[in-house]
Protein backbone atom coordinates (compact mmCIF):
# COMPACT_ATOMS: atom_id res chain seq x y z
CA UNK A 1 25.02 3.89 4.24
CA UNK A 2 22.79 3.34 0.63
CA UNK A 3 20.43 5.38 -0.43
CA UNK A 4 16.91 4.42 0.36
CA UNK A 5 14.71 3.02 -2.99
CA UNK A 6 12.14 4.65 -1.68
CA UNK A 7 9.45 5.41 0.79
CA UNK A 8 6.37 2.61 1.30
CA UNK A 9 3.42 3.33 3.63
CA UNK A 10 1.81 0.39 4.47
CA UNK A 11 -1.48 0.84 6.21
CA UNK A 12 -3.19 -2.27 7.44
CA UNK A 13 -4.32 -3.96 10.95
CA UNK A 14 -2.19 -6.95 10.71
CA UNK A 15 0.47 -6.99 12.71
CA UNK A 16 2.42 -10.05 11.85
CA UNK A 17 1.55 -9.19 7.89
CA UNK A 18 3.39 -5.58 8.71
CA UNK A 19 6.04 -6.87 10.32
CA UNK A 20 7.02 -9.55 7.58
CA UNK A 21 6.65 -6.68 5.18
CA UNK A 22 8.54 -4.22 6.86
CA UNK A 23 11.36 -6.45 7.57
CA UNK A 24 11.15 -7.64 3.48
CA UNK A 25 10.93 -3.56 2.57
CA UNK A 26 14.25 -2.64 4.58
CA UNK A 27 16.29 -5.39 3.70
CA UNK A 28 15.51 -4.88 -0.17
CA UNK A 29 16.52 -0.98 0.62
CA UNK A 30 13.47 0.85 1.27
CA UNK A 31 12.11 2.98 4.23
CA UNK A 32 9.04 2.00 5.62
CA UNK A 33 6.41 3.70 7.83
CA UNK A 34 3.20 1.62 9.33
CA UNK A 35 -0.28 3.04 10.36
CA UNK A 36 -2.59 0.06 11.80
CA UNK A 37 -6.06 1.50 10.30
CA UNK A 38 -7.66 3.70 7.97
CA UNK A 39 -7.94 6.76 9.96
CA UNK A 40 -4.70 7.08 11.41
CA UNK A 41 -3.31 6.23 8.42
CA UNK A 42 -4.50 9.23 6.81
CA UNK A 43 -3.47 11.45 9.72
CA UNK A 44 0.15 10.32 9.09
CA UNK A 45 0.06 10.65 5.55
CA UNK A 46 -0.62 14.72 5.93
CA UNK A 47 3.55 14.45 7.25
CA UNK A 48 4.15 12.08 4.38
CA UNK A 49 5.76 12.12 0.86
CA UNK A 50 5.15 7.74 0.12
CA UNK A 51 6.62 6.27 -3.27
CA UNK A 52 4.21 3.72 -2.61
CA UNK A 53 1.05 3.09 -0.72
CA UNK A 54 0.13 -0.62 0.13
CA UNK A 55 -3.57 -0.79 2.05
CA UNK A 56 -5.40 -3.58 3.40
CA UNK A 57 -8.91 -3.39 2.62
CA UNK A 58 -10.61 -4.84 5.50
CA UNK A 59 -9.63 -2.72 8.97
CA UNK A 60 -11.13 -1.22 11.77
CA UNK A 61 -12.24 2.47 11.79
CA UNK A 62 -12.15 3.06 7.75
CA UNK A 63 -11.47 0.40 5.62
CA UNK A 64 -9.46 0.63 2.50
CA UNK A 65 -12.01 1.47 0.09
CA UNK A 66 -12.85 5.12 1.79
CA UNK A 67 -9.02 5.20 2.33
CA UNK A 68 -8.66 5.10 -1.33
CA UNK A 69 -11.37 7.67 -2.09
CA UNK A 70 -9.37 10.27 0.20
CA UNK A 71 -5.52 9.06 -1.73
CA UNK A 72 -6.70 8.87 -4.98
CA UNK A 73 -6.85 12.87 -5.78
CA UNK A 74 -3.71 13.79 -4.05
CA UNK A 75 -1.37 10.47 -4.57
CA UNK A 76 -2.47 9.46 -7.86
CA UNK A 77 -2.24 12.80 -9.16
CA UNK A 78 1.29 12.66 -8.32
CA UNK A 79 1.90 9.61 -9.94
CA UNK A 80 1.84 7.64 -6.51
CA UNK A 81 0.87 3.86 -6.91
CA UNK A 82 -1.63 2.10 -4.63
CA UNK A 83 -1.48 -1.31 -3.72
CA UNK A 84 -4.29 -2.85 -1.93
CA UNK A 85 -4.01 -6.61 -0.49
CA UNK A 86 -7.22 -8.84 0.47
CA UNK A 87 -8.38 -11.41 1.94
CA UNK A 88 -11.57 -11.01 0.09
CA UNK A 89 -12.43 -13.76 -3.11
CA UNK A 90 -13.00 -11.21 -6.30
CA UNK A 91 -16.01 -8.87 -6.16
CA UNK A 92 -17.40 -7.10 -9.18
CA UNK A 93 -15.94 -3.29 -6.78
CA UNK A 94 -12.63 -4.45 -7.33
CA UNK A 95 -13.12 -3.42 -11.18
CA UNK A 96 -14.12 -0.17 -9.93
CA UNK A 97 -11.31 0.08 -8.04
CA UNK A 98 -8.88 -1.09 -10.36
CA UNK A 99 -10.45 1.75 -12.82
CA UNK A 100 -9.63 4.12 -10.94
CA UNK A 101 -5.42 3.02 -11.06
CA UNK A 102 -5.50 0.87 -7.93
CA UNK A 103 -4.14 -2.74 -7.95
CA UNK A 104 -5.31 -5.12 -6.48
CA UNK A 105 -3.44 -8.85 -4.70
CA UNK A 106 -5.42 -11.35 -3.27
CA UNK A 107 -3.68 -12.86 -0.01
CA UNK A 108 -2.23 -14.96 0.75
CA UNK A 109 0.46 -13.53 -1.95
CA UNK A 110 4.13 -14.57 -2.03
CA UNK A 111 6.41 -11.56 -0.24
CA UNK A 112 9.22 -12.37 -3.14
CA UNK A 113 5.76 -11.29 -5.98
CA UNK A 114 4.92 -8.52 -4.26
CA UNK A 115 8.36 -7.09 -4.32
CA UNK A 116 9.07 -7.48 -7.61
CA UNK A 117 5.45 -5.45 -8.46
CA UNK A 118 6.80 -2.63 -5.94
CA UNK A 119 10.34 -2.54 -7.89
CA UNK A 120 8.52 -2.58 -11.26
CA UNK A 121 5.49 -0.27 -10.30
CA UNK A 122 8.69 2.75 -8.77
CA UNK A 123 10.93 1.96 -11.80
CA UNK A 124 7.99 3.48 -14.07
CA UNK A 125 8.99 6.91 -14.85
């Protein structure tokens, strides 16, 4: 058995958009845990250690942006990356956002590009 690249925690209400992820994750040699919203994302992520966090920002119950507000102290601070996605064109919040160490990827987004930003944005020491 290899050892795992790392831990992603995708939070996002899409189900086939998690499950093409997850599948891409595991076969590149990750481990990957899904929460379908906002809230219950951040219930599972008081059990959690991510390398990564990868948000939608549109979802039921608390979208992406509060999401962010609560993971910013405590992941950032640990050097944690956060990637949202959106469907969204560009608003002027994204800048905010992006200030603050998120990134953001508009979607539709090629699986193969966002892989290679999750192997570049863990291989930062």
């Amino acid at each position: 058995m290899t050892q795992s690249k790392g831990l992603i925690f995708i939070v996002d209400d899409d189900l086939a958009l998690q499950t093409v992820l997850d599948y891409a994750l595991r076969h590149a040699g990750y481990d990957v845990v899904l929460a379908p919203d906002g809230r219950e994302g951040l219930e599972m992520l008081e059990n959690l250690k991510p390398d990564l966090v990868i948000s939608d920002i549109m979802m039921p119950n608390m979208d992406g942006v509060e999401v962010f507000q609560h993971l910013k102290v405590r992941l950032q601070d640990e050097g944690i990356p956060i990637i949202f996605m959106t469907a969204l064109e560009r608003k002027p919040w994204f800048a905010d956002l992006e200030a603050e160490g998120a990134a953001i990827i508009q979607k539709p987004f090629e699986v193969e590009w966002l892989m290679g930003m999750i192997d570049s944005a863990l291989s930062m020491p």
